[in-house]
Protein backbone atom coordinates (compact mmCIF):
# COMPACT_ATOMS: atom_id res chain seq x y z
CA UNK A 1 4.36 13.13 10.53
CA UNK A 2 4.07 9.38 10.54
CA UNK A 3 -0.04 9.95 9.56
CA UNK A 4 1.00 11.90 6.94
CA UNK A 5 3.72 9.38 5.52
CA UNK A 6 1.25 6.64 6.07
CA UNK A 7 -1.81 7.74 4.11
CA UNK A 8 -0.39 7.68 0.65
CA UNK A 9 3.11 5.32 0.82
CA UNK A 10 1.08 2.65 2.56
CA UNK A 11 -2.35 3.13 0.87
CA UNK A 12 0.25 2.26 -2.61
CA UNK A 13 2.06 -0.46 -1.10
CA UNK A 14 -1.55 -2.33 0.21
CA UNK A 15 -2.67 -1.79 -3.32
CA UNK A 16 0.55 -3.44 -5.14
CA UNK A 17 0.10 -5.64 -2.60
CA UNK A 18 -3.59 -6.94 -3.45
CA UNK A 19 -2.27 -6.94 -6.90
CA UNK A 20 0.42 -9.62 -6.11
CA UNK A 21 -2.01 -11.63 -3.80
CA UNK A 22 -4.29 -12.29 -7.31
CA UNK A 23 -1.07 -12.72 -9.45
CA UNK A 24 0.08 -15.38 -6.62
């Protein structure tokens, strides 16, 4: 269940998240 919730949710997030690291 958690593999499941973790491939999509968390591939988004670490995406948004490289975004912010170039905006910061």
């Amino acid at each position: 269940f958690f593999s499941i919730f973790s491939l999509v949710p968390l591939n988004f997030l670490i995406l948004k998240f490289d975004s912010f690291s170039i905006y910061l």
